[in-house]
C-alpha atoms as a PDB file:
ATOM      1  CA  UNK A   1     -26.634 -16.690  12.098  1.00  0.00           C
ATOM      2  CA  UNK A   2     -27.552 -13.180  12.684  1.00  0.00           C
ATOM      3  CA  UNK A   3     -27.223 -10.089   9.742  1.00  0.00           C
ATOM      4  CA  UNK A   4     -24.354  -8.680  11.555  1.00  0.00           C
ATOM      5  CA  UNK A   5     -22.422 -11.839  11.956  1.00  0.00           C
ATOM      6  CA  UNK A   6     -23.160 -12.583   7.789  1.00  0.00           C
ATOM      7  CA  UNK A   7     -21.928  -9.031   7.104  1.00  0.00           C
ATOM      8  CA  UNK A   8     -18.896  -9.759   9.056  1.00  0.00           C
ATOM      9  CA  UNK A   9     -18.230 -13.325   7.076  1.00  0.00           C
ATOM     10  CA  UNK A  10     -18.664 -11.190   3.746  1.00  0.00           C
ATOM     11  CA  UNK A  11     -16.210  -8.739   4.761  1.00  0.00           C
ATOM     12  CA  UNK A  12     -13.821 -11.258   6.249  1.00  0.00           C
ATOM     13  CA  UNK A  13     -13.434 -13.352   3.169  1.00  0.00           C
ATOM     14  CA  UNK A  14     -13.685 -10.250   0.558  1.00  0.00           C
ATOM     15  CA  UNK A  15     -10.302  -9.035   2.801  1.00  0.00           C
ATOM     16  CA  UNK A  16      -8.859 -12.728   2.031  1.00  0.00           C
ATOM     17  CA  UNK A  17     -10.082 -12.502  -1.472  1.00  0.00           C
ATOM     18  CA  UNK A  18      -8.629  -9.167  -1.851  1.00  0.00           C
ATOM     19  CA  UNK A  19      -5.400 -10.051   0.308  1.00  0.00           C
ATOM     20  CA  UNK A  20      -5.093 -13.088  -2.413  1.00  0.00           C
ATOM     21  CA  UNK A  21      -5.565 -11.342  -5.565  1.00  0.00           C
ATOM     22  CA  UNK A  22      -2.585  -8.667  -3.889  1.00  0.00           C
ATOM     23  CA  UNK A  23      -0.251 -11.482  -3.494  1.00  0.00           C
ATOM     24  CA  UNK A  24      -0.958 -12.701  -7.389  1.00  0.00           C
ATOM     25  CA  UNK A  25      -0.310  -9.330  -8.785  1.00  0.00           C
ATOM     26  CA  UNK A  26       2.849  -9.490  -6.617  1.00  0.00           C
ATOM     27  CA  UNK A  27       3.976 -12.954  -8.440  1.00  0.00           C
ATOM     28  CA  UNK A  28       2.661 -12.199 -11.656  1.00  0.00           C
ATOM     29  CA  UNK A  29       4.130  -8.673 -12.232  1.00  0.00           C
ATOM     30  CA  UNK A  30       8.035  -8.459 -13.681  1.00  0.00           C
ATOM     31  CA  UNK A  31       9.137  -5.262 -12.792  1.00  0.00           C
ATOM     32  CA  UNK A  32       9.914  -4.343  -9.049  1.00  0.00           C
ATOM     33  CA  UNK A  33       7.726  -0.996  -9.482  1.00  0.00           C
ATOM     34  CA  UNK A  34       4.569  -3.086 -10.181  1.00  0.00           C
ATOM     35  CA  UNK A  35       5.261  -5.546  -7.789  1.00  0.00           C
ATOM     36  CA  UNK A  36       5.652  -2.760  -5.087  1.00  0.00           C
ATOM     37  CA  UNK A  37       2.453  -1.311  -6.359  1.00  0.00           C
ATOM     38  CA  UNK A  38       0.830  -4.554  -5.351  1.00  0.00           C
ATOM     39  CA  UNK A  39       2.263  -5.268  -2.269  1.00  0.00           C
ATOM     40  CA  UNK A  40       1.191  -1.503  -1.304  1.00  0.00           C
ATOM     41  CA  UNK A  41      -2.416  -2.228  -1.676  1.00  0.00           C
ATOM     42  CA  UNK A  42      -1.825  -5.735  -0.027  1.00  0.00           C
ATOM     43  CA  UNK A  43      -1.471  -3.802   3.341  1.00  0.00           C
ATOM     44  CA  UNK A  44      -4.171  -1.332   2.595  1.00  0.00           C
ATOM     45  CA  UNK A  45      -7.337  -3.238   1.367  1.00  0.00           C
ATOM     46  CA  UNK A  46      -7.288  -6.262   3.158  1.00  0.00           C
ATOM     47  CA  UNK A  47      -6.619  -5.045   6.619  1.00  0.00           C
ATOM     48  CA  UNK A  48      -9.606  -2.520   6.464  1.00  0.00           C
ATOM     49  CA  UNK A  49     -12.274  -5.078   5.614  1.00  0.00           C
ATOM     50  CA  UNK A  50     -10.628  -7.448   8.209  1.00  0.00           C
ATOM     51  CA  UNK A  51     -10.734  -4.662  10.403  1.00  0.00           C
ATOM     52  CA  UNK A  52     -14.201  -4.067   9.717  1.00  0.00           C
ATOM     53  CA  UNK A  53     -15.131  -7.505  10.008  1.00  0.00           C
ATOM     54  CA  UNK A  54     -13.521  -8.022  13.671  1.00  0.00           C
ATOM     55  CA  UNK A  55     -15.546  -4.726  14.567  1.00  0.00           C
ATOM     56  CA  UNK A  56     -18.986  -6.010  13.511  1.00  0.00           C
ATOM     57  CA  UNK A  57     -18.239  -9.268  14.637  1.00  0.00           C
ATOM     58  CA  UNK A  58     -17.777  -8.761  18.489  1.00  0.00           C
ATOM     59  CA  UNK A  59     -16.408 -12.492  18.596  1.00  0.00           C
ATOM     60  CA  UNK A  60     -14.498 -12.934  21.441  1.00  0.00           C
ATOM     61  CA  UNK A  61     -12.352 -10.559  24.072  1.00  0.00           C
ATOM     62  CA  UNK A  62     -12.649  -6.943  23.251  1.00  0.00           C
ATOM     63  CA  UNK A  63      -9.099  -6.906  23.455  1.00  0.00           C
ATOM     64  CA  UNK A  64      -8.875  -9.054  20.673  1.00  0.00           C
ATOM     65  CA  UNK A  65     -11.115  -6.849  18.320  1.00  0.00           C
ATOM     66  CA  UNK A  66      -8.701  -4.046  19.469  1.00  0.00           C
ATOM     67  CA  UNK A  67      -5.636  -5.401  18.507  1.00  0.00           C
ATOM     68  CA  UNK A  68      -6.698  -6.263  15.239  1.00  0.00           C
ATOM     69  CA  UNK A  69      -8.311  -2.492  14.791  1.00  0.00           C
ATOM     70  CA  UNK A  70      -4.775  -1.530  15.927  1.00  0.00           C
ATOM     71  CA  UNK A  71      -2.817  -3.677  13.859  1.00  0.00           C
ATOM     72  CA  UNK A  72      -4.863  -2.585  10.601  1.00  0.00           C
ATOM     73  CA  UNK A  73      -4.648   1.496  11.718  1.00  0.00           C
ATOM     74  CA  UNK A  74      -0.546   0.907  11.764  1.00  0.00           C
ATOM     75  CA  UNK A  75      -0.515  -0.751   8.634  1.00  0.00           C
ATOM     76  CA  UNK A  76      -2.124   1.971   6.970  1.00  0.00           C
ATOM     77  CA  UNK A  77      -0.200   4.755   8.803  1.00  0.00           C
ATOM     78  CA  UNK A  78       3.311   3.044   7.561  1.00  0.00           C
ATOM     79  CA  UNK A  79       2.406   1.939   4.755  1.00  0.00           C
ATOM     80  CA  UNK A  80       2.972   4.990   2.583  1.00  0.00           C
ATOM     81  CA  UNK A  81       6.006   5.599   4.503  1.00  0.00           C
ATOM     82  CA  UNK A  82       7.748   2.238   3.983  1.00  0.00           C
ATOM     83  CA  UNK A  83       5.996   2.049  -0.109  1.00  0.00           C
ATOM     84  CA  UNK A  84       7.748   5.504  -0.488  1.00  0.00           C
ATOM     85  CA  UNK A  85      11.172   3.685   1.323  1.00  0.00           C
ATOM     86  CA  UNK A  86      11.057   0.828  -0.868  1.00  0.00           C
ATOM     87  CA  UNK A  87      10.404   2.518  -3.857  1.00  0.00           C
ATOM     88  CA  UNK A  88      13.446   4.842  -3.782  1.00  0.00           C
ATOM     89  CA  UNK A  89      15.798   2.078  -2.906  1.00  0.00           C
ATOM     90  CA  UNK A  90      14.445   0.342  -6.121  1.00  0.00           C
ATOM     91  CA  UNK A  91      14.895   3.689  -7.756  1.00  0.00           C
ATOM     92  CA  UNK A  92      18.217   3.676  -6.884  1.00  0.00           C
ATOM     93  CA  UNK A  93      19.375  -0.100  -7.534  1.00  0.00           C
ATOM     94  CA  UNK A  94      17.627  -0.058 -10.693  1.00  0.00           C
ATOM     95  CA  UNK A  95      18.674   3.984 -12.044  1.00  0.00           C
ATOM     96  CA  UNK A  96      21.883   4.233  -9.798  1.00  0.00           C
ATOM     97  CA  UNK A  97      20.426   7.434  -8.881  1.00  0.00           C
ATOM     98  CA  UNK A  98      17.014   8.709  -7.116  1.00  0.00           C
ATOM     99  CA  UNK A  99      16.930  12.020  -8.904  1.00  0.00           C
ATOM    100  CA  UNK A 100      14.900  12.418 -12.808  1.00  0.00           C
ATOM    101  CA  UNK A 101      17.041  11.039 -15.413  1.00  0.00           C
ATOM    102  CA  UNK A 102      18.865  13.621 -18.386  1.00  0.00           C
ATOM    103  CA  UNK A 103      15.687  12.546 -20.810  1.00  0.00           C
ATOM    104  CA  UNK A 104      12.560  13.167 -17.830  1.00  0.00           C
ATOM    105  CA  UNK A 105      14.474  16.891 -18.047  1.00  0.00           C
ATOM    106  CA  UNK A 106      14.645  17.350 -21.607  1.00  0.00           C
ATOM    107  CA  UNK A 107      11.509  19.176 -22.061  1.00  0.00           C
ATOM    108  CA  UNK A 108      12.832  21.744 -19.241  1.00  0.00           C
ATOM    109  CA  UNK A 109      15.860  24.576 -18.715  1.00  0.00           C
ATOM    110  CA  UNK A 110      16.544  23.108 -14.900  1.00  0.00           C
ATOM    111  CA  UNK A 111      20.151  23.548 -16.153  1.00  0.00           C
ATOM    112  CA  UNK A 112      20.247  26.915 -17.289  1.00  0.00           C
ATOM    113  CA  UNK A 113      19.795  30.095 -14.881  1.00  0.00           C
ATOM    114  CA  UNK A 114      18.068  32.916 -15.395  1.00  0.00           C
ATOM    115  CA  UNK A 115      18.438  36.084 -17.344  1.00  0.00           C
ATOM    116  CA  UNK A 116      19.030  39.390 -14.995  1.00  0.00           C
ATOM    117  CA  UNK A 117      17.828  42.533 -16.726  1.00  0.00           C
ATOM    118  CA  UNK A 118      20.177  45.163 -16.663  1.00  0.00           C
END
C-alpha cells in the first residue's frame, strides 16, 4: 500500500468517525436547536474528508471521484441554506413566532421612536 492510498484510508474513516460522532450528538441532544446544530456539521465535516479521500485515492472511474467531489461541494453550498430553513421553522413551532421575544428586547427602545428637535 502506497502513502497516498494510507492517507486516503485515514481520511476516509476519520469522515466515518466524524460522520458517527454527528449522528450521536444528533440522538443524544434534547432540544431541536442542538440537534440541528449536529446534523449541520454532519453534512459539513464528513463529506470534505470523504471528498478528500476519493481525490487522493484515484480508485476507480474518474467519473466516480467526480461525483463524489460534486456531491460533497452541494452539500456544503446548501447546507447553510437548508440549517438556516430548518432552524426558523423550529423557531417558529417552538416560539410561535420567528421574530426576538418581548424579554431578548428588554434591554432596547425598538418600541419607542425618536425625539425630533424643534
Amino acid at each position: 500500500m502506497t502513502a497516498g492510498q494510507e492517507a486516503a484510508q485515514v481520511l476516509l474513516w476519520a469522515g466515518v468517525g466524524a460522520a458517527l460522532l454527528c449522528c450521536l450528538g444528533v440522538w443524544w441532544m434534547r432540544s431541536v436547536f442542538d440537534r440541528l446544530h449536529y446534523a449541520a456539521a454532519a453534512t459539513t465535516l464528513p463529506p470534505v474528508l470523504i471528498g478528500i479521500s476519493a481525490l487522493i485515492s484515484g480508485a476507480g472511474a474518474t467519473s466516480g471521484t467526480v461525483e463524489v467531489v460534486t456531491a460533497a461541494g452541494v452539500l456544503l453550498l446548501v447546507n447553510p441554506l437548508v440549517t438556516h430553513a430548518m432552524g426558523r421553522t423550529a423557531r417558529q413551532l417552538v416560539f410561535d413566532d420567528v421574530g426576538p421575544r418581548p424579554e431578548d428586547l428588554a434591554d432596547t427602545d425598538a418600541g419607542t421612536a425618536p425625539e425630533q428637535a424643534s
